[in-house]
Protein backbone atom coordinates (compact mmCIF):
# COMPACT_ATOMS: atom_id res chain seq x y z
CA UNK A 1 -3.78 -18.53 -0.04
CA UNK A 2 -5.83 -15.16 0.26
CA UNK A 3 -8.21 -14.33 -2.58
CA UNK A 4 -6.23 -11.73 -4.13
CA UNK A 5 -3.26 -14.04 -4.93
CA UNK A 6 -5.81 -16.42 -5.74
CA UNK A 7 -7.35 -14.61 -8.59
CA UNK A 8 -4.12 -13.55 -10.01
CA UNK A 9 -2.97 -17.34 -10.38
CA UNK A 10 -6.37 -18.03 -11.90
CA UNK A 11 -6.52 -14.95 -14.79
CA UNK A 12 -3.05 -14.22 -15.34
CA UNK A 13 -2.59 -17.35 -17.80
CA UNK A 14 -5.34 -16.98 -19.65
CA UNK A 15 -5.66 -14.80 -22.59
CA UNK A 16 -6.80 -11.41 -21.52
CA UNK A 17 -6.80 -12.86 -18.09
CA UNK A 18 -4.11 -10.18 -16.48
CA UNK A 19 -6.04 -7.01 -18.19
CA UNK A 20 -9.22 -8.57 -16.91
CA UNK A 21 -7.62 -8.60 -13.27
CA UNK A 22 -6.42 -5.01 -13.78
CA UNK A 23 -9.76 -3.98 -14.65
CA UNK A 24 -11.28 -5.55 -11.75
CA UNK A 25 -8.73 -4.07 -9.48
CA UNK A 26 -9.58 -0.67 -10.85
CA UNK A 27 -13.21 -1.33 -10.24
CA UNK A 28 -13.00 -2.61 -7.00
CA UNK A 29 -10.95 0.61 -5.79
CA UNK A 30 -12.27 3.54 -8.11
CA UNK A 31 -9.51 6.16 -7.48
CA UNK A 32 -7.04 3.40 -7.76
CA UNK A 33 -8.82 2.96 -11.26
CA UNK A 34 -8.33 6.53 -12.15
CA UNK A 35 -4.82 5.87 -13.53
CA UNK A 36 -5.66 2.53 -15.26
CA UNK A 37 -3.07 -0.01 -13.98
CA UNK A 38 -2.06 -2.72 -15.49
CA UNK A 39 -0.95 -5.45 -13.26
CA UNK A 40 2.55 -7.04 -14.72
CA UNK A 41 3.65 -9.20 -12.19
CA UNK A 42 2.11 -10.19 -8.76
CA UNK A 43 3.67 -12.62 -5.64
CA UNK A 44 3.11 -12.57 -2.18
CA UNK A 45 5.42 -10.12 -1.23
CA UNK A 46 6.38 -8.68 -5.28
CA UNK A 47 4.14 -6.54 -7.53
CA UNK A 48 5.06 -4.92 -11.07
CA UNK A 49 2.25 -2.73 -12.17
CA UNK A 50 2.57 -0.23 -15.12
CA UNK A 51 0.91 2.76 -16.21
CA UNK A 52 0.43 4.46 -19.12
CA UNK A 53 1.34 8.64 -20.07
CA UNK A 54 -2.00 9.71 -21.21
CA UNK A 55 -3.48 13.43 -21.07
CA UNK A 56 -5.68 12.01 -18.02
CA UNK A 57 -2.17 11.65 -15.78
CA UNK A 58 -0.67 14.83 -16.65
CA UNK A 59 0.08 17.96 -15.32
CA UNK A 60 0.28 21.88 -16.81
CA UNK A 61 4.73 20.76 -17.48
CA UNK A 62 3.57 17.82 -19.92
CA UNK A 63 5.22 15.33 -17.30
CA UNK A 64 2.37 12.59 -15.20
CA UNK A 65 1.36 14.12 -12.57
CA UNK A 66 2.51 13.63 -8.97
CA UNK A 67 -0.75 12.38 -7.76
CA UNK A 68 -0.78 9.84 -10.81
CA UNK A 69 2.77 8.77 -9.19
CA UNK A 70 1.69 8.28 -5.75
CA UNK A 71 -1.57 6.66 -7.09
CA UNK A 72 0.93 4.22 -9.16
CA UNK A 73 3.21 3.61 -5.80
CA UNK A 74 -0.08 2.43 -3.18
CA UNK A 75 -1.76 0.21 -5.62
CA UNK A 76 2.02 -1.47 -6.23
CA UNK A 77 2.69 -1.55 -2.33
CA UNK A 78 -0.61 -2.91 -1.79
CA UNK A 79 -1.10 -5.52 -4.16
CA UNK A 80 2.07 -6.88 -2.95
CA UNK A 81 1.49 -6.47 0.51
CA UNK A 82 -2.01 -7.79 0.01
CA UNK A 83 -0.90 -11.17 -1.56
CA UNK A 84 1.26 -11.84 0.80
CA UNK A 85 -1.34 -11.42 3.92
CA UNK A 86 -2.99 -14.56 5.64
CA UNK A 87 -6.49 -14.65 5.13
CA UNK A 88 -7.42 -13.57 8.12
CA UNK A 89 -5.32 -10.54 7.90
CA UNK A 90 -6.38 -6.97 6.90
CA UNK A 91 -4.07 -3.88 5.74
CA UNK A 92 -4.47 -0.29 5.31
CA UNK A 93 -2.41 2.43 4.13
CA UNK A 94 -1.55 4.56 6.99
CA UNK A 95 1.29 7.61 5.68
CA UNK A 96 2.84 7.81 2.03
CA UNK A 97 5.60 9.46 1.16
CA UNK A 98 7.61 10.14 -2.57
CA UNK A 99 10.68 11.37 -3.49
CA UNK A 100 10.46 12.67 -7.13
CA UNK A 101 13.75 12.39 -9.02
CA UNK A 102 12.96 13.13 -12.35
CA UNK A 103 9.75 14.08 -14.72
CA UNK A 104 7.89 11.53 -15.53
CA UNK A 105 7.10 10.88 -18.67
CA UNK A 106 5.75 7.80 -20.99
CA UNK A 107 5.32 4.30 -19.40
CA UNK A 108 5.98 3.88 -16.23
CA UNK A 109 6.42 0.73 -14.03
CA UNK A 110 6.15 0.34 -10.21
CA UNK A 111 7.81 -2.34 -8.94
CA UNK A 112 7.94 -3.35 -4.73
CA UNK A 113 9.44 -6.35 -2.95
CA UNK A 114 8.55 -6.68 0.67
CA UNK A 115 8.13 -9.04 3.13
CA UNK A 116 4.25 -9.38 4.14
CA UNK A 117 3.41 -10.39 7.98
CA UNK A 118 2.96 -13.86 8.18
CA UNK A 119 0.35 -13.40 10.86
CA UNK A 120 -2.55 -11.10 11.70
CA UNK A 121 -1.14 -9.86 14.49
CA UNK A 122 -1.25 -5.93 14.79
CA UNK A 123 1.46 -3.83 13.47
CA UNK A 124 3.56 -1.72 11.35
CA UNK A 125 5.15 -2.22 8.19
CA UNK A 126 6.82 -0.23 5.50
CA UNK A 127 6.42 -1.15 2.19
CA UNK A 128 9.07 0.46 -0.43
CA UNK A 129 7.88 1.17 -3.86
CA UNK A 130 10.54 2.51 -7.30
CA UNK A 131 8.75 3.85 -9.90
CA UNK A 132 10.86 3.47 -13.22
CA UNK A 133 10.26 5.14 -16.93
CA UNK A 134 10.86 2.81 -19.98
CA UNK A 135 14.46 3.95 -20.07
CA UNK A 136 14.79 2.40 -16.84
CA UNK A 137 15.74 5.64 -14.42
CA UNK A 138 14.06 5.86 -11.53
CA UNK A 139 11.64 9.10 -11.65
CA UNK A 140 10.25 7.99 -7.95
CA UNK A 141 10.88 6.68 -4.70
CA UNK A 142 8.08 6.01 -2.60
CA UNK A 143 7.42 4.17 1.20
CA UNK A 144 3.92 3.02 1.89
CA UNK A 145 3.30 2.57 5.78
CA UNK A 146 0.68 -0.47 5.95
CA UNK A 147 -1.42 -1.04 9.33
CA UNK A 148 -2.23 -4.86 9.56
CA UNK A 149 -4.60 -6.69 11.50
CA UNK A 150 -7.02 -9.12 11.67
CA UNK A 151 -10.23 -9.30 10.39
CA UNK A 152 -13.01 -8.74 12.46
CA UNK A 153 -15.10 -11.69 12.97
CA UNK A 154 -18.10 -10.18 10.98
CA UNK A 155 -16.06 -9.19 7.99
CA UNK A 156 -14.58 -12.84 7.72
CA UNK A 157 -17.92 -14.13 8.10
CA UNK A 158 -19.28 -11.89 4.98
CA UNK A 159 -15.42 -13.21 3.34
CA UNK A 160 -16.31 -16.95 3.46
CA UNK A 161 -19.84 -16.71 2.63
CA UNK A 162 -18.89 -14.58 -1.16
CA UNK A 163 -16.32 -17.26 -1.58
C-alpha cells in the first residue's frame, strides 16, 4: 500500500484524524492548500474532497472562482489517482481541462472514480473529476491527464529511508 492511502486509513478514524490529513495535504502542496480541502472520502482509485465558499475563493460575480474550481478538480484527481499507485510509481499532472456549467456557489464537493495503473510502467491516463454544489447539480466537469512512472532509484531510496 503506498503512503498516501496509508495515512488516510491511519487518521481518518480517529477524531480529528480526516481534518488533520487535509491539513497536511494542504501543507505538503501549498497552492493546493490555498482553497482549504477537506478530504471526505479517499480509495485507491475514489476521492470526495469538499470545499468551502469563502471570500478567499471568489470572484468580482460573488460565485468561487474558476481557479478555486480547477484547484478543487487536481487535488480530487490526484488523491485518487495517487492512492491507487504502486509504490514505486510516480504521477504528475500533465493538461487540465473544465467545463463550467453553472456558478458556483456554497459547498462544493469533487468527487473522481478512476482506475489507477497497477504498474509503474510509463504512460497516460485521464482522470475525470464532477464538481457538485450542495444541491447536488453539477457546476463542473473536469479531466486531469496524469503522466505515471516510476520512481527514480534515488527518490525511492530518500522514500524508504523517511518511512
Amino acid at each position: 500500500m503506498n503512503s498516501l492511502l496509508h495515512n488516510w486509513q491511519r487518521l481518518a478514524p480517529l477524531p480529528g484524524g480526516r481534518w488533520l490529513f487535509s491539513r497536511v495535504l494542504g501543507r505538503t502542496a501549498p497552492y493546493t492548500g490555498s482553497i482549504r480541502p477537506q478530504v471526505l472520502e479517499l480509495d485507491a482509485g475514489h476521492a470526495r474532497v469538499a470545499m468551502a465558499d469563502r471570500r478567499a475563493v471568489r470572484n468580482h460575480l460573488r460565485s468561487i472562482h474558476a481557479i478555486a474550481l480547477i484547484n478543487l478538480a487536481e487535488v480530487t484527481s490526484g488523491i485518487a489517482m495517487l492512492a491507487g499507485l504502486p509504490a514505486d510509481a510516480r504521477g504528475i499532472v500533465t493538461g487540465l481541462s473544465i467545463e463550467y456549467v453553472k456558478k458556483a456557489r456554497g459547498r462544493l464537493i469533487g468527487e473522481c472514480d478512476c482506475t489507477p495503473p497497477r504498474t509503474n510502467a510509463a504512460g497516460e491516463i485521464e482522470v475525470p473529476v464532477l464538481l457538485r454544489d450542495d444541491a447536488g447539480d453539477v457546476v463542473a466537469r473536469a479531466s486531469a491527464r496524469w503522466k505515471i512512472g516510476p520512481v527514480p532509484a534515488t527518490d525511492s531510496k530518500d522514500r524508504t529511508q523517511t518511512k
